[in-house]
Every structure is written in structure tokens, then in C-alpha cells.
PDB file of N, CA and C in Angstrom:
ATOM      1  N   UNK A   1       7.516   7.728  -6.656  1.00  0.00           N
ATOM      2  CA  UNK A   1       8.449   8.047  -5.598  1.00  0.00           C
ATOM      3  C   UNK A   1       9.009   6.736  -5.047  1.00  0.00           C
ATOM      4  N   UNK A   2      10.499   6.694  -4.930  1.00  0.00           N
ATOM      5  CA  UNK A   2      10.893   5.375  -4.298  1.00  0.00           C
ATOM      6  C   UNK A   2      11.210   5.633  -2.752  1.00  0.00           C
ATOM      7  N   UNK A   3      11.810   4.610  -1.998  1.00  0.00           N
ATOM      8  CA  UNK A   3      11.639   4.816  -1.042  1.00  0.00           C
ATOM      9  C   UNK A   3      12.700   5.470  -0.434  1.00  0.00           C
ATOM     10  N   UNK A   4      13.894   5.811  -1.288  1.00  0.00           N
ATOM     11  CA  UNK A   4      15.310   6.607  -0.603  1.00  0.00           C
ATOM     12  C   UNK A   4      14.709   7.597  -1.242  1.00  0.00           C
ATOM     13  N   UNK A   5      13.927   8.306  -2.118  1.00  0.00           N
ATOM     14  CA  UNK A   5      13.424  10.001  -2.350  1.00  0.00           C
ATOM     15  C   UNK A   5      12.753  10.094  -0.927  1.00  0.00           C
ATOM     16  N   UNK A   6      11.883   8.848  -0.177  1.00  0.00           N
ATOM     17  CA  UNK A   6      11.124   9.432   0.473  1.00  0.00           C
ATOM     18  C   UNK A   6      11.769  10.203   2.029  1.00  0.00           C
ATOM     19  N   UNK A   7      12.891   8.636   2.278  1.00  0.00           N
ATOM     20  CA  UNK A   7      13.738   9.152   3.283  1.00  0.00           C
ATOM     21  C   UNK A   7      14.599   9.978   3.365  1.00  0.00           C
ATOM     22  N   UNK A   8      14.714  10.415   2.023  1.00  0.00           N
ATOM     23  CA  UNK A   8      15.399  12.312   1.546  1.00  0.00           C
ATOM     24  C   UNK A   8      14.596  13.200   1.790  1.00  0.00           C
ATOM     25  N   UNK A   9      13.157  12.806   1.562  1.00  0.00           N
ATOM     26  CA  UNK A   9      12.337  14.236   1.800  1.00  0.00           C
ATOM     27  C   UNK A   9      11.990  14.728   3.416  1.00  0.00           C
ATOM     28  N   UNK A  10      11.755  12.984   4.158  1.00  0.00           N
ATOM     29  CA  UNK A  10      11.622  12.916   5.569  1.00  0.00           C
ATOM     30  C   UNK A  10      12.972  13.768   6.316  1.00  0.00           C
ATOM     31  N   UNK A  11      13.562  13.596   6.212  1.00  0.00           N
ATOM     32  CA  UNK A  11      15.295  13.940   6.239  1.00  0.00           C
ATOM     33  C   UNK A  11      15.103  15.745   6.074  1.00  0.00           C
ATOM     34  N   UNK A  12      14.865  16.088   5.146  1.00  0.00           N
ATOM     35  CA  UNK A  12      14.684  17.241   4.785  1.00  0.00           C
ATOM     36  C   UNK A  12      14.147  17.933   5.554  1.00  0.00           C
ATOM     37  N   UNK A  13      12.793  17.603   6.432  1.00  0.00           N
ATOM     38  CA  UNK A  13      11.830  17.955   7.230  1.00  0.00           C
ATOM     39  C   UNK A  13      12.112  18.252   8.385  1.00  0.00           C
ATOM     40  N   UNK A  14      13.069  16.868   9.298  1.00  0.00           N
ATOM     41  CA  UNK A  14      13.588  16.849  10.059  1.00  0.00           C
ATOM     42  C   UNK A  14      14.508  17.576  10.506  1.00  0.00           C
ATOM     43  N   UNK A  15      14.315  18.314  11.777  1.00  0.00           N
ATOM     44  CA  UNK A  15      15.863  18.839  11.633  1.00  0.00           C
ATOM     45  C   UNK A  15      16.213  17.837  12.813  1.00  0.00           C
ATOM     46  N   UNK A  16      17.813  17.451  12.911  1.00  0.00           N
ATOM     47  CA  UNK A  16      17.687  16.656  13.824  1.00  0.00           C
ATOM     48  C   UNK A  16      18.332  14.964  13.780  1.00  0.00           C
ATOM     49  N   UNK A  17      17.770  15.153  12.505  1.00  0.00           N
ATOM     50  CA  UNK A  17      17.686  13.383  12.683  1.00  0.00           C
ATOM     51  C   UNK A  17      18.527  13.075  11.054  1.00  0.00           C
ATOM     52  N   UNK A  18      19.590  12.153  11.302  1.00  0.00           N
ATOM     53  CA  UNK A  18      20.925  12.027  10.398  1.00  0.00           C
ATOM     54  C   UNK A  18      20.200  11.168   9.368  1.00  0.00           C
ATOM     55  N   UNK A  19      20.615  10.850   8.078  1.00  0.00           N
ATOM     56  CA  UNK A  19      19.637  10.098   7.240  1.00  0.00           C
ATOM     57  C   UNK A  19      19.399   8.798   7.526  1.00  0.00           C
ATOM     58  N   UNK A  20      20.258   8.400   7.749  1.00  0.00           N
ATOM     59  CA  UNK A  20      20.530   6.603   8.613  1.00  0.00           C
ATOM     60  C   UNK A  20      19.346   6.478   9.788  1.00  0.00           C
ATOM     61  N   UNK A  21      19.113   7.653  10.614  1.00  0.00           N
ATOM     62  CA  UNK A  21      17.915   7.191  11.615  1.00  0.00           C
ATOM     63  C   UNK A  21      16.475   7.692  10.654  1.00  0.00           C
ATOM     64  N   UNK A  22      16.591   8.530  10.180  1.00  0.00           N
ATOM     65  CA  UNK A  22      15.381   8.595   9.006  1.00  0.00           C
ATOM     66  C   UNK A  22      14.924   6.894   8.434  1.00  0.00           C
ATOM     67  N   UNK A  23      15.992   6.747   7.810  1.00  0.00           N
ATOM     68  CA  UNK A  23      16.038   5.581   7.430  1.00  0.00           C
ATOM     69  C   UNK A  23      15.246   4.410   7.901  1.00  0.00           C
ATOM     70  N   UNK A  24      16.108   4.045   9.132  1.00  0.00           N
ATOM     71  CA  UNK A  24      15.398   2.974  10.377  1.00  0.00           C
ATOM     72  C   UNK A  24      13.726   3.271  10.554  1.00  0.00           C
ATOM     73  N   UNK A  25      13.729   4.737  10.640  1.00  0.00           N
ATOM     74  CA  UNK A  25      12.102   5.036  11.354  1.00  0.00           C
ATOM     75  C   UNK A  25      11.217   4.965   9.943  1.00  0.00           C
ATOM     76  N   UNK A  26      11.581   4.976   9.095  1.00  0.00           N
ATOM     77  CA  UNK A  26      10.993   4.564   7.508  1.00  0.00           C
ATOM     78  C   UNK A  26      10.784   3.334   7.078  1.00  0.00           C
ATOM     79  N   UNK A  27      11.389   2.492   7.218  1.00  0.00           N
ATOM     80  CA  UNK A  27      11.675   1.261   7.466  1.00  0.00           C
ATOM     81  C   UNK A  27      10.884   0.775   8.775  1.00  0.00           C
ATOM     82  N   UNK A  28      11.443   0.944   9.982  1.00  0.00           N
ATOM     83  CA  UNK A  28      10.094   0.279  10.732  1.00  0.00           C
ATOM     84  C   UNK A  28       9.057   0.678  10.616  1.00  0.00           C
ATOM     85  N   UNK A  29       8.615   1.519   9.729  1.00  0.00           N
ATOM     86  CA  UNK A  29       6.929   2.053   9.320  1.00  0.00           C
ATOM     87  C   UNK A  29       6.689   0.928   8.655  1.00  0.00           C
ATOM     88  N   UNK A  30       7.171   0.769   7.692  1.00  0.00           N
ATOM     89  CA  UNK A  30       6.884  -0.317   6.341  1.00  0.00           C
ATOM     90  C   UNK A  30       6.669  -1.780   6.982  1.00  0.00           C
ATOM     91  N   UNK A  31       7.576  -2.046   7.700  1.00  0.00           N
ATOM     92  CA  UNK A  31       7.705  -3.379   8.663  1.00  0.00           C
ATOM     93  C   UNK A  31       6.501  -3.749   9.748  1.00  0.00           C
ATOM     94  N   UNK A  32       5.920  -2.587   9.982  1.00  0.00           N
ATOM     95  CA  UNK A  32       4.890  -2.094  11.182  1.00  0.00           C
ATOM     96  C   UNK A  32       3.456  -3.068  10.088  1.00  0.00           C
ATOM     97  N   UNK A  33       3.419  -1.761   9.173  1.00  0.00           N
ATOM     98  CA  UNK A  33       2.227  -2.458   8.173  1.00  0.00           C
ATOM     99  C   UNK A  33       2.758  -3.633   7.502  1.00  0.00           C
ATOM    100  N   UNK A  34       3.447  -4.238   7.113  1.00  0.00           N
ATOM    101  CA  UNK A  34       3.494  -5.688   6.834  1.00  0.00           C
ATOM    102  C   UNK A  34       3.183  -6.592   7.927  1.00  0.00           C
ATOM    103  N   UNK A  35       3.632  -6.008   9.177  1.00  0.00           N
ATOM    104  CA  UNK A  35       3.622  -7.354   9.662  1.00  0.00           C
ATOM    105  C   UNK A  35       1.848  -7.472  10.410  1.00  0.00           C
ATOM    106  N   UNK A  36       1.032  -5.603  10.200  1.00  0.00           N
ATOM    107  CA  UNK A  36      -0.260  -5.792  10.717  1.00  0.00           C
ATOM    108  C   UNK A  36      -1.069  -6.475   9.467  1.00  0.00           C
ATOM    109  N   UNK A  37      -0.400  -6.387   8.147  1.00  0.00           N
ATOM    110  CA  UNK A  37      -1.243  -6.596   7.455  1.00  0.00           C
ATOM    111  C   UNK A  37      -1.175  -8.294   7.143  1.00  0.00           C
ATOM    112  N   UNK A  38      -0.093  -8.900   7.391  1.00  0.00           N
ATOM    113  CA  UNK A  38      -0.165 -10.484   7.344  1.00  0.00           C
ATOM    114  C   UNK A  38      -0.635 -10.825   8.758  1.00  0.00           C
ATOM    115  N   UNK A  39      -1.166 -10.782   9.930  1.00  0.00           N
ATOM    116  CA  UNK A  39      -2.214 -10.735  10.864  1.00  0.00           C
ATOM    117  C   UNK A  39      -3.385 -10.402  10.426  1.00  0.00           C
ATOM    118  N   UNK A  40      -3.455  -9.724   9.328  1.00  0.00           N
ATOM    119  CA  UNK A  40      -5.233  -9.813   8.993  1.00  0.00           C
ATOM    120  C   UNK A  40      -5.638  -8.716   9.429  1.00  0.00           C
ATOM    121  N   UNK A  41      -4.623  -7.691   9.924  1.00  0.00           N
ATOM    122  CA  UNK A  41      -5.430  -6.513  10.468  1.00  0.00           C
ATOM    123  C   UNK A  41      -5.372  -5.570   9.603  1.00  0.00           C
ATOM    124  N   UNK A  42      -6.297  -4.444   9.631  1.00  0.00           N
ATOM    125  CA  UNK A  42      -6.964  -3.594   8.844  1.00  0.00           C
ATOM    126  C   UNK A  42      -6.071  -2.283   9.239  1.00  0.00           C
ATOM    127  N   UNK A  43      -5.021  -1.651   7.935  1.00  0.00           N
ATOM    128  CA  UNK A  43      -4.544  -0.417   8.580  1.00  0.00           C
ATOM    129  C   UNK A  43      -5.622   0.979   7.732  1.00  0.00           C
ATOM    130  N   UNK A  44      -5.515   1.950   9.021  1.00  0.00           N
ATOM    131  CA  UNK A  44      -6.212   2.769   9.118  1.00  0.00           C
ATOM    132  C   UNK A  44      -5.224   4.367   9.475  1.00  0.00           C
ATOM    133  N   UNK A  45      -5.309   4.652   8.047  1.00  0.00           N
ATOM    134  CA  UNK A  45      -4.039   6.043   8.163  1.00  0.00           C
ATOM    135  C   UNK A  45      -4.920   7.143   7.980  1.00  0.00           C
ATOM    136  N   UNK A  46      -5.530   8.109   9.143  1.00  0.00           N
ATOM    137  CA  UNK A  46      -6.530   9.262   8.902  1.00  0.00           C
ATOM    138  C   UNK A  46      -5.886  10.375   7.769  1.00  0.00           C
ATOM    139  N   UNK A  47      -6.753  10.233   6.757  1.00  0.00           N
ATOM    140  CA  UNK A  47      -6.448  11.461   6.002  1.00  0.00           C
ATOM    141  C   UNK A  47      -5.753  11.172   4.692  1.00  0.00           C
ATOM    142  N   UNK A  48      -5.573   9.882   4.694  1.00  0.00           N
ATOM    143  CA  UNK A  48      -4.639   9.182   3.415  1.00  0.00           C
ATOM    144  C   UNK A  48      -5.349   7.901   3.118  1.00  0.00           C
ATOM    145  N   UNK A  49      -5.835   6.807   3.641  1.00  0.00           N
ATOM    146  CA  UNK A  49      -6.510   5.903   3.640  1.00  0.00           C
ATOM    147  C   UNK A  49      -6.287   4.996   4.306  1.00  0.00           C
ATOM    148  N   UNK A  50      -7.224   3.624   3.755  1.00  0.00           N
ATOM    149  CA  UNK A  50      -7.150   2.485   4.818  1.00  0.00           C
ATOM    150  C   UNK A  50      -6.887   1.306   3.335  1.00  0.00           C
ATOM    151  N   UNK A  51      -5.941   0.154   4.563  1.00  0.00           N
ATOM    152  CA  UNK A  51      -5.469  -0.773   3.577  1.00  0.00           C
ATOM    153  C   UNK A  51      -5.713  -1.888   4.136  1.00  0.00           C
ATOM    154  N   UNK A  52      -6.223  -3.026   3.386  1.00  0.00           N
ATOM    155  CA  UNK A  52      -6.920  -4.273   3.838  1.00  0.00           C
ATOM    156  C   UNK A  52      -6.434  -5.393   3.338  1.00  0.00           C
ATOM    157  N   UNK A  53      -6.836  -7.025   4.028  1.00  0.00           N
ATOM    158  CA  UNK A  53      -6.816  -8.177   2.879  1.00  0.00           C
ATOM    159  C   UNK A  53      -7.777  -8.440   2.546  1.00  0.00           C
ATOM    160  N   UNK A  54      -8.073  -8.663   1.375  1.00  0.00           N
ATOM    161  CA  UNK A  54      -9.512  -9.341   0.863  1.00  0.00           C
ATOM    162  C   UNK A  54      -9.309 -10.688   0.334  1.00  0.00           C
ATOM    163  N   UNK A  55     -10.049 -11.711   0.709  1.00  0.00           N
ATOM    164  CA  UNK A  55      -9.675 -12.812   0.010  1.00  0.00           C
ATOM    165  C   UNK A  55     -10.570 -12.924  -1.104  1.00  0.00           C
ATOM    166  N   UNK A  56      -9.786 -13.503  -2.529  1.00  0.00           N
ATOM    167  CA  UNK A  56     -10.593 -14.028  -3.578  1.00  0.00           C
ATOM    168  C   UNK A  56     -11.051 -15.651  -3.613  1.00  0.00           C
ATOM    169  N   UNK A  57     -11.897 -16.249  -3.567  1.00  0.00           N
ATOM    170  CA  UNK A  57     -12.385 -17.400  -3.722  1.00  0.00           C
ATOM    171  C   UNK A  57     -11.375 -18.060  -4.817  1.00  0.00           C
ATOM    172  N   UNK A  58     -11.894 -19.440  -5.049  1.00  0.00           N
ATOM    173  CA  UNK A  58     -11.513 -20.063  -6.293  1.00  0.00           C
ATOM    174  C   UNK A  58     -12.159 -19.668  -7.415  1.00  0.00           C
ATOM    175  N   UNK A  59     -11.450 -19.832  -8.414  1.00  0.00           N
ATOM    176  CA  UNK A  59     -12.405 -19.587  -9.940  1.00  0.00           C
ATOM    177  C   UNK A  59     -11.568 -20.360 -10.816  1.00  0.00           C
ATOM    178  N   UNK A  60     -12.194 -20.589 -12.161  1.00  0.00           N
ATOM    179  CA  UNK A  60     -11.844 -21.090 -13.086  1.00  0.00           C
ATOM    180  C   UNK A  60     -11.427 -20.190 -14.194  1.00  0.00           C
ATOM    181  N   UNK A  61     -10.381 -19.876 -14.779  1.00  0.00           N
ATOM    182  CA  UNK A  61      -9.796 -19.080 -15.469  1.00  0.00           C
ATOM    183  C   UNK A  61      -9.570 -19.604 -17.129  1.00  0.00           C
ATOM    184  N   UNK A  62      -9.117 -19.162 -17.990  1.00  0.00           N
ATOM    185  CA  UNK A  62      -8.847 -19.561 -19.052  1.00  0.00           C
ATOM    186  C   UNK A  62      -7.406 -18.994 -19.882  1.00  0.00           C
ATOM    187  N   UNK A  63      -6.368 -20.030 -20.137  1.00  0.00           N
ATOM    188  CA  UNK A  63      -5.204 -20.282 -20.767  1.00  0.00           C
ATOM    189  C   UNK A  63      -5.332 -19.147 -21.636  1.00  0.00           C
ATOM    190  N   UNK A  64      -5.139 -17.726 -22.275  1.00  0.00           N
ATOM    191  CA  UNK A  64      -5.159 -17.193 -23.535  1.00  0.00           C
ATOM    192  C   UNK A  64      -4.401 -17.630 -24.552  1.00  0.00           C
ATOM    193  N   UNK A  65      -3.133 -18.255 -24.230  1.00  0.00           N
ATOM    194  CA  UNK A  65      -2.132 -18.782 -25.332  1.00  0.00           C
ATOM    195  C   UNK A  65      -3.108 -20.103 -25.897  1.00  0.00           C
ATOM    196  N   UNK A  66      -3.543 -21.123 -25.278  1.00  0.00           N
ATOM    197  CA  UNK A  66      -4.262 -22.197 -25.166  1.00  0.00           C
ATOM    198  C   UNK A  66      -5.438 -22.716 -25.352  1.00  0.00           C
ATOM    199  N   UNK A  67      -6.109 -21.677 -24.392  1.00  0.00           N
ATOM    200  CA  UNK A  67      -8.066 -21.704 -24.123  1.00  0.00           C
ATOM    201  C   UNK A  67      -7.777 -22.483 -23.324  1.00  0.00           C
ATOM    202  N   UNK A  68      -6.962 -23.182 -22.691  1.00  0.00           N
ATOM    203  CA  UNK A  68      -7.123 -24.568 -22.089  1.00  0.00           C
ATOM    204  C   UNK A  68      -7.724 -23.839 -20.329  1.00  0.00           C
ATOM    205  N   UNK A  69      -8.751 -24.778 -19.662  1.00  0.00           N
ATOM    206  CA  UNK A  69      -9.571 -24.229 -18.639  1.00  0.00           C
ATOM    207  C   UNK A  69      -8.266 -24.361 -17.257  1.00  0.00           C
ATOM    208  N   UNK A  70      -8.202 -23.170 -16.562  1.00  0.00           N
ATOM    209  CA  UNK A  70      -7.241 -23.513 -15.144  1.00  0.00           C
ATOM    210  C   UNK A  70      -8.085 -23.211 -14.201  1.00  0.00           C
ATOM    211  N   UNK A  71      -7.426 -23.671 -13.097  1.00  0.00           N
ATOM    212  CA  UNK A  71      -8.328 -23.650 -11.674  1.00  0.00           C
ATOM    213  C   UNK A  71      -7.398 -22.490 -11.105  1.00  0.00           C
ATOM    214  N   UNK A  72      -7.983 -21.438 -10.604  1.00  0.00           N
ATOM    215  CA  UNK A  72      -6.856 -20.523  -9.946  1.00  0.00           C
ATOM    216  C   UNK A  72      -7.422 -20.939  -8.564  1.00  0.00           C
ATOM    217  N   UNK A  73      -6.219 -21.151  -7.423  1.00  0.00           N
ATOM    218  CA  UNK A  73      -6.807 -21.332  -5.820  1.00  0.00           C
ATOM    219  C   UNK A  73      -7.093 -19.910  -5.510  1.00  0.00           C
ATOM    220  N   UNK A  74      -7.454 -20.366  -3.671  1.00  0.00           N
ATOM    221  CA  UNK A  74      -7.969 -19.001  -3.152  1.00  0.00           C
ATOM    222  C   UNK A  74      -6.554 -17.946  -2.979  1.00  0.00           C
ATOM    223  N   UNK A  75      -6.718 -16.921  -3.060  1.00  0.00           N
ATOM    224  CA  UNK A  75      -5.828 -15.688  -3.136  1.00  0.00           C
ATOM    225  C   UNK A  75      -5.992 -14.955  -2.239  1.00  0.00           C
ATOM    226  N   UNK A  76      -4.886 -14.225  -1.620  1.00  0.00           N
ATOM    227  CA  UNK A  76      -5.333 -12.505  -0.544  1.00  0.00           C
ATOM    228  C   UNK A  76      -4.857 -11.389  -1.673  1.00  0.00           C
ATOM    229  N   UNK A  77      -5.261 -10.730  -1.539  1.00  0.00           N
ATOM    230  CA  UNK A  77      -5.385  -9.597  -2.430  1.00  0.00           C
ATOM    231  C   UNK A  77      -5.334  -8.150  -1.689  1.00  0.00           C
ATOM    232  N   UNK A  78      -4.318  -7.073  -1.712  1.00  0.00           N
ATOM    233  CA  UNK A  78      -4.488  -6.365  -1.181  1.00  0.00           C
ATOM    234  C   UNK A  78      -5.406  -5.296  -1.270  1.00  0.00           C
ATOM    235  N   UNK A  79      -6.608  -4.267  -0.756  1.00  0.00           N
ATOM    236  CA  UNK A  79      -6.943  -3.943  -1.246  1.00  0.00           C
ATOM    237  C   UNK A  79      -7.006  -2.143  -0.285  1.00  0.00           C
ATOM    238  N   UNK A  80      -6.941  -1.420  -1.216  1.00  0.00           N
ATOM    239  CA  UNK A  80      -6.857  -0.080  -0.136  1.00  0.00           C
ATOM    240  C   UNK A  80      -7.602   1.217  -0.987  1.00  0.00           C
ATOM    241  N   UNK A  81      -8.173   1.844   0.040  1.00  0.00           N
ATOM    242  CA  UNK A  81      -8.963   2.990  -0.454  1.00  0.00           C
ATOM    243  C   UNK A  81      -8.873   4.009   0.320  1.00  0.00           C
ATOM    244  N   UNK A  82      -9.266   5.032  -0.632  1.00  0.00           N
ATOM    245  CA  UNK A  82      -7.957   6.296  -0.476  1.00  0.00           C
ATOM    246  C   UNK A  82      -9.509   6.876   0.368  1.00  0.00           C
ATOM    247  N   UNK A  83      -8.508   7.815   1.444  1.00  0.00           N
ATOM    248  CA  UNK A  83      -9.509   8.580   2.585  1.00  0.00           C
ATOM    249  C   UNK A  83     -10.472   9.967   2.110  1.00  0.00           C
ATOM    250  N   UNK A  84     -11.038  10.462   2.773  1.00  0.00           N
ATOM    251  CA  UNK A  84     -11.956  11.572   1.981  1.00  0.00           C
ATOM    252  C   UNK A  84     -10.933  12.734   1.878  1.00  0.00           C
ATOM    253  N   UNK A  85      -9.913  12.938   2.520  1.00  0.00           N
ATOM    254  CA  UNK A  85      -8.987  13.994   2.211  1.00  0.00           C
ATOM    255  C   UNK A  85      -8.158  13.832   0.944  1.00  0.00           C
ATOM    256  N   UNK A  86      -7.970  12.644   0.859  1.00  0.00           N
ATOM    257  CA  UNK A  86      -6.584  12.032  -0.411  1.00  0.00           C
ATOM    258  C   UNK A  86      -7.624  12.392  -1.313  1.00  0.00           C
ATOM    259  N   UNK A  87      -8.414  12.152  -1.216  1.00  0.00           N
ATOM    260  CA  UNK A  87      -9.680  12.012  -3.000  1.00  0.00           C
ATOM    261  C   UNK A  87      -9.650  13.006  -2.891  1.00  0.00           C
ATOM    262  N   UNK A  88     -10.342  13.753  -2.080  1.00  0.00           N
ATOM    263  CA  UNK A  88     -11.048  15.618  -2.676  1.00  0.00           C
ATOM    264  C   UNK A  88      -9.679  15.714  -3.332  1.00  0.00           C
ATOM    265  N   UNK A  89      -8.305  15.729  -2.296  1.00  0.00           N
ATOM    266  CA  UNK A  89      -7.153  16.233  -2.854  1.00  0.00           C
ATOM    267  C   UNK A  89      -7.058  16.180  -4.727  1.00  0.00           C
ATOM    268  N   UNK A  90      -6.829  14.700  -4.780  1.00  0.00           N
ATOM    269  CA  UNK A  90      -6.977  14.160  -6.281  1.00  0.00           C
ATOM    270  C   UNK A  90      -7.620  14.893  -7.241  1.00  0.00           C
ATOM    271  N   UNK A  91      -8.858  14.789  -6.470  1.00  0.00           N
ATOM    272  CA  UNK A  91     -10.097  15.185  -7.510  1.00  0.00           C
ATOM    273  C   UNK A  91      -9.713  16.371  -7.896  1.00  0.00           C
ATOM    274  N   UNK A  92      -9.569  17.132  -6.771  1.00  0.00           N
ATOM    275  CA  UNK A  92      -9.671  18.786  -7.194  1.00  0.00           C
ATOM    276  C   UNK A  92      -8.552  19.263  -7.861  1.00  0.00           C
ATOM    277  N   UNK A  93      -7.278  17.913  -7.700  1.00  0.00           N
ATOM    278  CA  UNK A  93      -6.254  18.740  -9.093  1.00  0.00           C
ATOM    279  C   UNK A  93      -6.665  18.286 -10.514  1.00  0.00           C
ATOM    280  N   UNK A  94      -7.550  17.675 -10.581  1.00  0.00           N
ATOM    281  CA  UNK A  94      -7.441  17.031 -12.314  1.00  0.00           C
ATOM    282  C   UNK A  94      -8.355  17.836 -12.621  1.00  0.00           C
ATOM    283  N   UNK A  95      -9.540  18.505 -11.626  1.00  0.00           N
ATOM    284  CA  UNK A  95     -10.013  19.751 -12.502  1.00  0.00           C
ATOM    285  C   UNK A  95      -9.667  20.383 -12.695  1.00  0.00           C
ATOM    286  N   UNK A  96      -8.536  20.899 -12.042  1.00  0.00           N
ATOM    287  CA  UNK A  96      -7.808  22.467 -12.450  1.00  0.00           C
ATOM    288  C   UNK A  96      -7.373  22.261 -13.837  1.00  0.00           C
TER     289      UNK A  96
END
């Protein structure tokens, strides 16, 4: 799903609200969590999940074209896990 399907579907929902302010309020969502998540803060969406930074240390990696040894620096890494509603959800369609 990209993000103009999503502000079509929001839109859809809405009665009320023209696609252009859909838009904005879609957009400052996205802007909301970027800017909590480069602060280091931990978002927490009940029922869908929570999204974090994790930092990776240094390590030493290896060239595949090469073998030749690289140093990768430290990294943030995003990392997010899906809430107990999103999973059962998941789960319970791939058994059907």
C-alpha cells in the first residue's frame, strides 16, 4: 500500500474532510513519528505495534566481491514489533 491509496482509503472513511486535508493529517502522522523517532523515543500504537531505535555496535564485516576485511561503524536500526492484535490477526489468516 502506498501512501496516496492510504489517503484514498482515509478519505473514503471520512465524511467530511476534502482529500487535501486527509492528506495534511496523513502526513503530519508520518512527520509526528519521524520526528519522535529521531529523539530516541519509543512509538507505541495499541493494537498494531511498537517501533523503536536499536543501536548496532561496530563489527567487522567481509568484502564478498573481495574477502577483503571492512570495519562497519555504529548504526541505528529501526526496529518494530507487531502488537498481540496485528499477530493473532496474521496468524489466524495464514491458517485459513
Amino acid at each position: 500500500m502506498t501512501k496516496s491509496i492510504l489517503i484514498d482509503k482515509v478519505t473514503e472513511k471520512v465524511d467530511g474532510l476534502t482529500r487535501r486535508q486527509t492528506e495534511i493529517i496523513v502526513e503530519t502522522f508520518f512527520d509526528s513519528i519521524k520526528g519522535a523517532l529521531s529523539n530516541g523515543e519509543k512509538i507505541e500504537l495499541r493494537g498494531f505495534g511498537n517501533f523503536k531505535l536499536k543501536t548496532r555496535g561496530p563489527r567487522k564485516a567481509r568484502n564478498p566481491k573481495t574477502g577483503e576485511s571492512v570495519d562497519v561503524p555504529v548504526k541505528k536500526v529501526l526496529h518494530f514489533k507487531p502488537g498481540k492484535e496485528l499477530r493473532e490477526m496474521l496468524n489466524s489468516s495464514t491458517a485459513s
